[in-house]
Protein backbone atom coordinates (compact mmCIF):
# COMPACT_ATOMS: atom_id res chain seq x y z
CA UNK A 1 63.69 126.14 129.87
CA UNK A 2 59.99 126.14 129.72
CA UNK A 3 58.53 123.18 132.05
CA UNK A 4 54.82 122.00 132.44
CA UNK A 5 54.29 120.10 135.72
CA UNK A 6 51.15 118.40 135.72
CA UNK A 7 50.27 117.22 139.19
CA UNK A 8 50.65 119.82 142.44
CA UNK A 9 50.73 117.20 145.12
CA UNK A 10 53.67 116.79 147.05
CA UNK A 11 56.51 115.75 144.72
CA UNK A 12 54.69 118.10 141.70
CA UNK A 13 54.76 121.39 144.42
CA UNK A 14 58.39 120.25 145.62
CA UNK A 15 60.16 119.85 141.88
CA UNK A 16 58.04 123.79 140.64
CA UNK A 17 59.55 125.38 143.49
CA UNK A 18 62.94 123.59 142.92
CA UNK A 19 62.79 124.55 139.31
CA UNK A 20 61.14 128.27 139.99
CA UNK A 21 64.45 128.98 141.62
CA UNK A 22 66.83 128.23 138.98
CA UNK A 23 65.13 130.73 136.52
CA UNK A 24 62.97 128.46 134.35
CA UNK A 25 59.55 128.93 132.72
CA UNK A 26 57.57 126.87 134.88
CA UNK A 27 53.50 126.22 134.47
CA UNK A 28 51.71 123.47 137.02
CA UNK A 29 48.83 122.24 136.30
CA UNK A 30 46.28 120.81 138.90
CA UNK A 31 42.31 119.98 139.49
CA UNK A 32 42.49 121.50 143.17
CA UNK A 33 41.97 124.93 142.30
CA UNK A 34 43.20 126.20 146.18
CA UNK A 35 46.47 124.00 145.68
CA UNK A 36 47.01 126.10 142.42
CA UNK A 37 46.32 129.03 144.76
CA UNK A 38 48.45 128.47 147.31
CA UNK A 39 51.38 127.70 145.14
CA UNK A 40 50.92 130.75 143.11
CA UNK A 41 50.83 132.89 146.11
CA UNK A 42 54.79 131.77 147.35
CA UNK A 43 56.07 131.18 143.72
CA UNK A 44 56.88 132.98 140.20
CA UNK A 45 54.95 130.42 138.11
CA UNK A 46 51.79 129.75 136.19
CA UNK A 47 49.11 127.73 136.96
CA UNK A 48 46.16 125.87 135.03
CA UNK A 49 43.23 124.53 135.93
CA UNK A 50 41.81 121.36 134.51
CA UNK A 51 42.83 117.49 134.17
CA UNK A 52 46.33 117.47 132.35
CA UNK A 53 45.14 114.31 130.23
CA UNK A 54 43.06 117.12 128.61
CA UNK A 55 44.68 118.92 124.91
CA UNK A 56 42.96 121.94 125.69
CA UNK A 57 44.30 122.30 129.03
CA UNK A 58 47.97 121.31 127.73
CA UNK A 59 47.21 123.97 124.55
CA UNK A 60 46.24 126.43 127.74
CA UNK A 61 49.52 125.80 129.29
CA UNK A 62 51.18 126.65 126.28
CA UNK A 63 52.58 122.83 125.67
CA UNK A 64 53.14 124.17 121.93
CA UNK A 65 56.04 125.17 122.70
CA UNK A 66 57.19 123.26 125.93
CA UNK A 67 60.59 121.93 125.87
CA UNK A 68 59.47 119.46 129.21
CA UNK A 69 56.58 117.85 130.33
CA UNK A 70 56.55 116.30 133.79
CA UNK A 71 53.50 114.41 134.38
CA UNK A 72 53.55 113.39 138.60
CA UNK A 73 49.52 113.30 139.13
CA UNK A 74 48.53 111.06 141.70
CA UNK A 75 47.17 108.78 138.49
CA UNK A 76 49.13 106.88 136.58
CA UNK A 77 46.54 106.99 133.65
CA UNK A 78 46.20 110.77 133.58
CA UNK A 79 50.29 110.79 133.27
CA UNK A 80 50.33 108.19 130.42
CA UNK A 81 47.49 110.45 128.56
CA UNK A 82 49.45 113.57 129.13
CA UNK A 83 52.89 112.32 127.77
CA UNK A 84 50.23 110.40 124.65
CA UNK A 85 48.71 113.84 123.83
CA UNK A 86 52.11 116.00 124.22
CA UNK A 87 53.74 114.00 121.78
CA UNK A 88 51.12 113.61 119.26
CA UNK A 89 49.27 116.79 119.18
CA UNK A 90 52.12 119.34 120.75
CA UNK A 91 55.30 117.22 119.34
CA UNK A 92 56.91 117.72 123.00
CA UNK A 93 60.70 117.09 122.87
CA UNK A 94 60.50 115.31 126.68
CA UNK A 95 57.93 113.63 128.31
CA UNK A 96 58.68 112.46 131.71
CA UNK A 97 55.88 110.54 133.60
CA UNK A 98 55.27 109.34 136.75
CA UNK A 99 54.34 105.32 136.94
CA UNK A 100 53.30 103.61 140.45
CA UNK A 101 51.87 100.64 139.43
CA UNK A 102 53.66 97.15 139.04
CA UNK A 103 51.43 96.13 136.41
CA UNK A 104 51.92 98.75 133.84
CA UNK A 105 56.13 99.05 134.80
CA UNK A 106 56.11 94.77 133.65
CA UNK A 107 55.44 95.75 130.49
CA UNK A 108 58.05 98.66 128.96
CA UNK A 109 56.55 98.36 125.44
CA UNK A 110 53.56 100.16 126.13
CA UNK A 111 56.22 103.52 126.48
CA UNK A 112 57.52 103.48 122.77
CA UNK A 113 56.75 105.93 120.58
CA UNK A 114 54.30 103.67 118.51
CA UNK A 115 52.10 103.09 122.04
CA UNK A 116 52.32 105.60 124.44
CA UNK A 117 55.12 107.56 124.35
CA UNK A 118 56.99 108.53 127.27
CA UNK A 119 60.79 109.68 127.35
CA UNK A 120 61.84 109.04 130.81
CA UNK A 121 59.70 106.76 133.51
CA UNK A 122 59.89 107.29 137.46
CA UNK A 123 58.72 105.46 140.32
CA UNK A 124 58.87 107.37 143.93
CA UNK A 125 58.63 103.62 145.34
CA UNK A 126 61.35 102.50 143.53
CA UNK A 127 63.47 105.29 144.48
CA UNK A 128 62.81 105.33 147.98
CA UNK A 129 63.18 101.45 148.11
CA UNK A 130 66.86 102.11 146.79
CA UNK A 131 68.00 104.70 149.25
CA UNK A 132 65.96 102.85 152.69
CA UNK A 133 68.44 99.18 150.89
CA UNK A 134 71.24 101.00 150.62
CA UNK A 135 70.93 102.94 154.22
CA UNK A 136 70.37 99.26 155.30
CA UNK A 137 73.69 98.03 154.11
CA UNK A 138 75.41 100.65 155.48
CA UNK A 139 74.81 101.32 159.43
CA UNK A 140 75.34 104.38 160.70
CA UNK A 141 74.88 106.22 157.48
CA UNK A 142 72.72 109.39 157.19
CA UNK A 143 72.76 108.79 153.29
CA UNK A 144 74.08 107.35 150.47
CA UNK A 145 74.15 108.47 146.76
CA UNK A 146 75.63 106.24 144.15
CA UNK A 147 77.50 107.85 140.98
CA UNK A 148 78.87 106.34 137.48
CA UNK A 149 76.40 102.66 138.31
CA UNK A 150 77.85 102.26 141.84
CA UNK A 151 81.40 102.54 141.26
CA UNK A 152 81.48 105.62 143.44
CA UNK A 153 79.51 106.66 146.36
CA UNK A 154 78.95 109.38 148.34
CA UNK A 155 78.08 108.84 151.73
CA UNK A 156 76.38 111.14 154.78
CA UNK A 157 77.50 110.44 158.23
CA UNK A 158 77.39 112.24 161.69
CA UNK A 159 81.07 111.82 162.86
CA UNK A 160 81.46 110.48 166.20
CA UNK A 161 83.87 110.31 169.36
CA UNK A 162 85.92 106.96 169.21
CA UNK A 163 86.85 107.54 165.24
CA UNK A 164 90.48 108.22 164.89
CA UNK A 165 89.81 110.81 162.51
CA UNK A 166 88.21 112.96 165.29
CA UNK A 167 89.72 116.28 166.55
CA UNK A 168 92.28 115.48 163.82
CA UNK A 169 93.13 116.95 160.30
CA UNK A 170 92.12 115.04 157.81
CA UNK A 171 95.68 114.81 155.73
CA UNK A 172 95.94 112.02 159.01
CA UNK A 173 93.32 109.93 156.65
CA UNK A 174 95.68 109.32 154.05
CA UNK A 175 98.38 108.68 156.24
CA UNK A 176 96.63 106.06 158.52
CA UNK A 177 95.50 104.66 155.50
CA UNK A 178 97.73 104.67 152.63
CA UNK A 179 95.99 101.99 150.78
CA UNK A 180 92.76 103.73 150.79
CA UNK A 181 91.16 106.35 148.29
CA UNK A 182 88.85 108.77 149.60
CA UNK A 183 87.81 112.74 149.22
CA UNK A 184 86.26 114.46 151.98
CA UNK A 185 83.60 116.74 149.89
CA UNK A 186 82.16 118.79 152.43
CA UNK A 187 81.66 119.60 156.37
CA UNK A 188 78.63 120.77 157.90
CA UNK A 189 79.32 122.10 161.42
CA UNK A 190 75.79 123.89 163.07
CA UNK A 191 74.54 123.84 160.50
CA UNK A 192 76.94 125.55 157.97
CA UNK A 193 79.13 124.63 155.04
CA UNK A 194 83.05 124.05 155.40
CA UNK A 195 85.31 123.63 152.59
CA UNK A 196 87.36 121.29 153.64
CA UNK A 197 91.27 121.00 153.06
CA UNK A 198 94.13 118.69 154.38
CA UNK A 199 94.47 121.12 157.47
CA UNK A 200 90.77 121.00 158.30
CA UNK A 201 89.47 119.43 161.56
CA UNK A 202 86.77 116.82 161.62
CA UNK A 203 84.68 117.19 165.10
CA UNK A 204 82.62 115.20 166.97
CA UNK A 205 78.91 115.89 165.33
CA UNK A 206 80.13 117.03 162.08
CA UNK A 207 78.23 116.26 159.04
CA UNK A 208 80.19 114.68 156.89
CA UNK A 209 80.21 114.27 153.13
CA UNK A 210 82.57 111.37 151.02
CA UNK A 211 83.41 110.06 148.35
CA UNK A 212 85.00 106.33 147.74
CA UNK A 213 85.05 103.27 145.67
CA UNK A 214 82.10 101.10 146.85
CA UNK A 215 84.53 98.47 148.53
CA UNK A 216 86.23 100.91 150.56
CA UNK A 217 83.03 102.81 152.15
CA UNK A 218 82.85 101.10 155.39
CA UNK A 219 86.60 101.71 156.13
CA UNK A 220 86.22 104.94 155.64
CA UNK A 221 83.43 105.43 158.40
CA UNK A 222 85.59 103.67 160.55
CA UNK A 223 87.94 106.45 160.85
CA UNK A 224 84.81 108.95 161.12
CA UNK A 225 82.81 107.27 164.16
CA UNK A 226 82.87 103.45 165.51
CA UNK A 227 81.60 101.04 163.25
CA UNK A 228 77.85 99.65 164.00
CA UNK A 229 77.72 95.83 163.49
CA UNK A 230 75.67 94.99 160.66
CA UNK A 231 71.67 94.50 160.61
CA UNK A 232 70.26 91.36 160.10
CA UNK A 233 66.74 91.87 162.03
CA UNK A 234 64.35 94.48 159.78
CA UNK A 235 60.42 94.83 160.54
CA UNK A 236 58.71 97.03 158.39
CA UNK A 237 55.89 98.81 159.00
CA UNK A 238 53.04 98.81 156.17
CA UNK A 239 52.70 96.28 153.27
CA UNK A 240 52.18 98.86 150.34
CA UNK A 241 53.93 99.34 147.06
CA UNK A 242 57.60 100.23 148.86
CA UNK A 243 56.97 97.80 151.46
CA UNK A 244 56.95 94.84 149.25
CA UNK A 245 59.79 96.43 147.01
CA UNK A 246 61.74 96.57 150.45
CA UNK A 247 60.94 93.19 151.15
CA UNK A 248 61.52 92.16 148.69
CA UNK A 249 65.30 93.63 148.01
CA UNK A 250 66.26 92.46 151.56
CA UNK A 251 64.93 88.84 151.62
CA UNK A 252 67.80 87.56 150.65
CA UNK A 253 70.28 88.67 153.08
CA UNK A 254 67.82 89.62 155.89
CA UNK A 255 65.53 88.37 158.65
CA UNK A 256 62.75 90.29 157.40
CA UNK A 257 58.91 90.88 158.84
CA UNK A 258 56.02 93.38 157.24
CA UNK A 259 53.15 94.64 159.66
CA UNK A 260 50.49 95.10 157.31
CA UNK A 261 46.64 96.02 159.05
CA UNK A 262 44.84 95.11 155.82
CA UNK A 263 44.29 91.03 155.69
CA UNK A 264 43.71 91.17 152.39
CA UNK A 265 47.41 92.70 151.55
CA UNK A 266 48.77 90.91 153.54
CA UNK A 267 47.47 87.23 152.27
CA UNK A 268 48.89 89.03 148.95
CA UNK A 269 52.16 89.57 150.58
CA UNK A 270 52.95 85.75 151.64
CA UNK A 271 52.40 84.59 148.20
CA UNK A 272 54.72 87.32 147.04
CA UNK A 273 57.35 87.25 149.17
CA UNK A 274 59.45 83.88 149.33
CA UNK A 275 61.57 84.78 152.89
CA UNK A 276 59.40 87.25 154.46
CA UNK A 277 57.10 86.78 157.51
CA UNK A 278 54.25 88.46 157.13
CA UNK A 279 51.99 89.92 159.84
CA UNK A 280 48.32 90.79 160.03
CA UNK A 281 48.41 93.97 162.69
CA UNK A 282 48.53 97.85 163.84
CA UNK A 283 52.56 98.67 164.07
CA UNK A 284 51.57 100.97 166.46
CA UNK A 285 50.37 98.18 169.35
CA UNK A 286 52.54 97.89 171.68
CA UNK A 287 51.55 94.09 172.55
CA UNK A 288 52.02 93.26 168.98
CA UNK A 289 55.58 94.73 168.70
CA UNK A 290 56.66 93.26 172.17
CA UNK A 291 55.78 90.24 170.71
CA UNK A 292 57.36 89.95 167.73
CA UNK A 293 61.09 90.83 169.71
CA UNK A 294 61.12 94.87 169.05
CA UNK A 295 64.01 94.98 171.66
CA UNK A 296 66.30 92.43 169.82
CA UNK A 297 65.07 94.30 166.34
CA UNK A 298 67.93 96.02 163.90
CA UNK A 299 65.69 98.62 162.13
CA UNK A 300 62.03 99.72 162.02
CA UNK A 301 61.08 101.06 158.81
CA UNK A 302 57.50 103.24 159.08
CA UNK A 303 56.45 103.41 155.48
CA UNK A 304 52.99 103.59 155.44
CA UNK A 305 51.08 106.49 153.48
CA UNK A 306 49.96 108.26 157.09
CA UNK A 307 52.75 110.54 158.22
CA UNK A 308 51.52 110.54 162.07
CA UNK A 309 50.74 106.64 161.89
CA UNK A 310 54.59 106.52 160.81
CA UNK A 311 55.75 109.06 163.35
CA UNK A 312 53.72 107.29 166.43
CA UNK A 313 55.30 103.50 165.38
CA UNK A 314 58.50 104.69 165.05
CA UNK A 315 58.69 106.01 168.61
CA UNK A 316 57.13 103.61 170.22
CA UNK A 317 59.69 101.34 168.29
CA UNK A 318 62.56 103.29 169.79
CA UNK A 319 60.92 103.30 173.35
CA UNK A 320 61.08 100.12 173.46
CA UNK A 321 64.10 99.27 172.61
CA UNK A 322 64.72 99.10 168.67
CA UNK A 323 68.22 99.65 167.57
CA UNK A 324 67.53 101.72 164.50
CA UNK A 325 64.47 103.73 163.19
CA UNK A 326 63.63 105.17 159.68
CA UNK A 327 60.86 106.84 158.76
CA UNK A 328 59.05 107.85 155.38
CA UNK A 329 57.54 111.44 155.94
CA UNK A 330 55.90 113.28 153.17
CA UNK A 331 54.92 116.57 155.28
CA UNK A 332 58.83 118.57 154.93
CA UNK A 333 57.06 120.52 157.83
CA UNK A 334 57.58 117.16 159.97
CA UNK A 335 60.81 116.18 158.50
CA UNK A 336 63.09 118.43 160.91
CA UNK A 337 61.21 118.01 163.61
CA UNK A 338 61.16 114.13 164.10
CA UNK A 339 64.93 113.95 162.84
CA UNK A 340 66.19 115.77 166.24
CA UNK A 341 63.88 113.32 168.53
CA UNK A 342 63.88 109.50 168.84
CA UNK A 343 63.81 108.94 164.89
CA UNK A 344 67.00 108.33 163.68
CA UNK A 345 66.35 108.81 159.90
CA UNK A 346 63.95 110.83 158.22
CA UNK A 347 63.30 110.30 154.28
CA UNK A 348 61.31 112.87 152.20
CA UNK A 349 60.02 110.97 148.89
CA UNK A 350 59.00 114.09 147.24
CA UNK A 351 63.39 114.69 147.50
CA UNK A 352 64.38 111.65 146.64
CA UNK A 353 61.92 111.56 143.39
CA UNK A 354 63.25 115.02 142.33
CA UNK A 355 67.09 113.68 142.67
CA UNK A 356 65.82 111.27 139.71
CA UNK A 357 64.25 113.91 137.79
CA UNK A 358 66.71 116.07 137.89
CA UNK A 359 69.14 114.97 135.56
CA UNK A 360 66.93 115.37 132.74
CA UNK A 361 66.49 118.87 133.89
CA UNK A 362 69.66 119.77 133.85
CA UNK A 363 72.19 121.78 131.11
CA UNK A 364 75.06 119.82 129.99
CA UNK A 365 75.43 116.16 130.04
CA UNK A 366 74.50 115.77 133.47
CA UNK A 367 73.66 111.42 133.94
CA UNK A 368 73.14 111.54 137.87
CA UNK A 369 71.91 114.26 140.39
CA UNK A 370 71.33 113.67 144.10
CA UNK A 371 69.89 116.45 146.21
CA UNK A 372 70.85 116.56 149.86
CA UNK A 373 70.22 119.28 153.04
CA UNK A 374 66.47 119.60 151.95
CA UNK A 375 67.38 120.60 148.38
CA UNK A 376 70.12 123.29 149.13
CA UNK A 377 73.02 121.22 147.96
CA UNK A 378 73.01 118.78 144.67
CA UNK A 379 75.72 115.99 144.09
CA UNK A 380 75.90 115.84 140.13
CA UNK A 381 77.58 113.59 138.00
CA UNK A 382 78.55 115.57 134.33
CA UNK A 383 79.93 113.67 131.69
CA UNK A 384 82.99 116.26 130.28
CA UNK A 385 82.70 116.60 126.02
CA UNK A 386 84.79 118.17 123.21
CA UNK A 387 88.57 118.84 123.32
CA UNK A 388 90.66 121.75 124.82
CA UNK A 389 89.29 124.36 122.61
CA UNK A 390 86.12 123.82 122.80
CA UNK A 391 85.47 122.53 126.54
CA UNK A 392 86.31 124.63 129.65
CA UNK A 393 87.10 121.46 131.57
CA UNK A 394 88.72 118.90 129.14
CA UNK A 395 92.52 118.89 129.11
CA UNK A 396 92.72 121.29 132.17
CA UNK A 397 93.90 120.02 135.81
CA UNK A 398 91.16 120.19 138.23
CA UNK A 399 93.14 123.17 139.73
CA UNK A 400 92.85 125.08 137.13
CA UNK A 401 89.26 124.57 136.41
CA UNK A 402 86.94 128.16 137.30
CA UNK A 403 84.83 126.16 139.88
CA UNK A 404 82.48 128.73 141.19
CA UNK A 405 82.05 129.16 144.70
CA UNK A 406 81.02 126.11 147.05
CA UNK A 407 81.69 123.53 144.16
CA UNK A 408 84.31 120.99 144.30
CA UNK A 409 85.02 118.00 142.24
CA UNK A 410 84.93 115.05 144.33
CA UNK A 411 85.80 112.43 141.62
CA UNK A 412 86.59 111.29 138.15
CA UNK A 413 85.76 107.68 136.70
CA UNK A 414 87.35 106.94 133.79
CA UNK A 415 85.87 103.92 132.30
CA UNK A 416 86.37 101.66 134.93
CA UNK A 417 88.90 103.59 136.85
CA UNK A 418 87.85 105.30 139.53
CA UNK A 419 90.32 108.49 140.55
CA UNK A 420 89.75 110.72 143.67
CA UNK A 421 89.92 114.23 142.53
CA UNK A 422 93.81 116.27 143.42
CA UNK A 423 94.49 119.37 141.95
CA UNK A 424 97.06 117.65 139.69
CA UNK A 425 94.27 115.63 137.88
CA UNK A 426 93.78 116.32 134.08
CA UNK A 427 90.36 115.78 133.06
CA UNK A 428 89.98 113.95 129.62
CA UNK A 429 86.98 113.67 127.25
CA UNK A 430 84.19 111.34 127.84
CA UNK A 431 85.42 111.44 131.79
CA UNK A 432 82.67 111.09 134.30
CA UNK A 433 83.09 113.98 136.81
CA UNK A 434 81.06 114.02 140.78
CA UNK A 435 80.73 117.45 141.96
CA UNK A 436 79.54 118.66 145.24
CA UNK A 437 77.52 121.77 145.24
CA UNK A 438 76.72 123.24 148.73
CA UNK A 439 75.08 126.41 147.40
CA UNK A 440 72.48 125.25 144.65
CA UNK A 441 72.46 129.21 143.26
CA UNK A 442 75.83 127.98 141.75
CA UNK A 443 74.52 125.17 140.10
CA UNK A 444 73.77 127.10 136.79
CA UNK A 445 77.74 128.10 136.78
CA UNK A 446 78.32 124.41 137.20
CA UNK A 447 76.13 123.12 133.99
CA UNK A 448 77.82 126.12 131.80
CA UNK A 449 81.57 124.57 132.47
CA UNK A 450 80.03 121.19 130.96
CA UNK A 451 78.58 122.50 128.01
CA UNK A 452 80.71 122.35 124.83
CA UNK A 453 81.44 125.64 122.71
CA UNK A 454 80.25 125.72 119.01
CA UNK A 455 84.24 125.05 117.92
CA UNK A 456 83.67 121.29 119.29
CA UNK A 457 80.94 120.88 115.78
């Protein structure tokens, strides 16, 4: 697939040298000539210099024949130009743009075709408000992925001593809970992949991947580690675009505070938020935080735009006594780092943006992708086409399905069924399959199974 990438910032550098990787035609285009540089010197792309709003610059990139344009500047207006001038002048099949602002997102009409056009619309805020709510309704969770609009989920946890399940095989899952449907997906022990079977072992410390009906999530990390009570006390730290999202998401259910420094944003805040408290401050004061109970605090979320500033609160949060840290980080140099000290939970942006991108990358009808281990295992969700003859998955039994190595099907929702993957399972047309992909050099294999052979038209 040939892909333009206008933007080499963070989430633009990330998604090339995901992309690169999987054998696809990739051209970024940037005004920071030594970003361009340095990308070109560690990957097997091309790069163009210019403003990607400009036609020449597109023509330059070869957007004549583009099958994907991915506009993730920094400015929204450059990515709305870009996506205006692919379709009119280059007749681009997919323009995917990158929108930050409220005040253009109000207002979806301006993205037909007849205004300007754009395909497919992504927020980072958005997306990181989603997965910081739903690691908030779920203590003790490294990370949660939702599949076919929440009916499954696939959930991240550190297993701990004091779950039953510990130092036991996990068959003893289904028998000390009969009523309950879940698939183990994967194990990560130091560091590497297990493929896990009835006779497999969970250990204290294992990563641990699964899959389950929404309702049945939290008994299912029961058995894996002892249950955290649930949060009620959240303070987050900086009043930006996510912060307000955040708020605004957890309001409702929530005893919720924002530290915001700028008293401007913040006197927009309180007339924003309905349930929020809003503070005027530096997160990073210890006075301030002593004051406002850090000790009796749930979570800290650090989600300001300065990785250090975010870093610095977060520990002095867990110093002094907050149950709970998680931090936004967009340096992936940091991100390892600050997950093995006092931070609990790390989040990348630029990762979480690409899961939402990627399932308009990818071959086959692929609806929902979730990347996970830094990008070196995907969670997909691939809708299964045609008949018998013409599909390599439809009317077979998930044992007898040529999953390549590392893969395994995790799930199948069938309208609103939801059925954890056996080997006996027959997969029909127009099923919703969740694989797990440790090694994403098998993700290629993965698409071909979904596509549908010529005899299906």
């Amino acid at each position: 697939m040939k892909i333009i990438i206008i933007g080499a910032g963070q989430v633009g550098a990330t998604l090339a040298e995901n992309l690169a990787n999987e054998d696809n035609d990739i051209t970024v285009i940037d005004t920071d000539q030594n970003r361009l540089r340095e990308l070109q010197d560690r990957l097997d792309i091309q790069t163009v210099h210019g403003s990607g709003s400009h036609p020449d610059v597109l023509d330059q990139a070869g957007c004549n024949d583009a099958d994907l344009l991915i506009a993730v500047s920094n400015q929204d207006e450059t990515n709305m130009i870009a996506c205006q001038v692919a379709y009119t002048l280059f007749k681009t099949p997919t323009k995917i743009g990158r929108i930050r602002s409220n005040a253009y997102s109000k207002y979806p009409k301006i993205f037909a075709d007849t205004a300007l056009p754009m395909d497919v619309r992504i927020s980072p805020e958005k997306e990181v408000t989603k997965h910081l709510s739903r690691l908030i309704r779920y203590p003790g969770a490294l990370q949660v992925m939702e599949f076919a609009e929440g009916k499954v989920q696939l959930v991240v946890v550190k297993a701990e001593k004091g779950g039953p399940l510990i130092d036991r095989p996990i068959s003893f899952l289904r028998e000390h809970m009969p009523s309950i449907q879940t698939r183990i997906a994967a194990i990560y022990r130091n560091g590497q992949s297990i493929k896990p079977d009835g006779n497999t072992h969970i250990h204290a410390n294992d990563e641990v991947f699964f899959l389950a009906a929404q309702r049945d999530v939290m008994d299912v990390m029961s058995e894996l580690r002892p249950l955290d009570t649930p949060y009620r006390r959240i303070i987050i730290a900086g009043g930006g675009n996510i912060g307000e999202r955040l708020a605004q998401s957890l309001e409702k259910e929530y005893r919720v505070k924002i530290i915001e420094r700028d008293p401007e944003r913040c006197r927009v805040l309180s007339e924003t938020l309905d349930n929020t408290i809003v503070l005027n401050g530096d997160a990073s004061k210890q006075e301030l935080l002593l004051e406002e109970n850090i000790e009796s605090t749930d979570v800290f979320c650090a989600i300001t735009n300065n990785d250090e500033a975010n870093i610095m609160s977060s520990m002095l949060a867990k110093v002094l006594g907050v149950r709970t840290v998680m931090t936004i980080i967009n340096n992936p140099a940091y991100v390892d780092i600050v997950q093995e000290g006092m931070i609990d939970i790390a989040i990348s942006p630029q990762h979480t943006t690409i899961s939402s991108l990627l399932s308009f990358i990818r071959r086959g009808d692929v609806v929902n992708v979730h990347t996970m281990r830094k990008g070196a295992a995907e969670a997909l969700e691939a809708v299964a086409h045609g008949d018998h003859r013409s599909s390599k998955v439809v009317g077979r039994s998930i044992a007898n399905i040529p999953l390549p190595e590392g893969a395994t099907i995790g799930a199948i929702v069938r309208e609103d069924e939801v059925i954890l993957a056996t080997g006996e399972v027959v997969v029909q047309a127009e099923d919703h399959v969740i694989i797990f992909v440790s090694n994403k050099k098998q993700i290629p294999a993965v698409e071909q199974l979904f596509q549908v052979g010529l005899s299906f038209f």
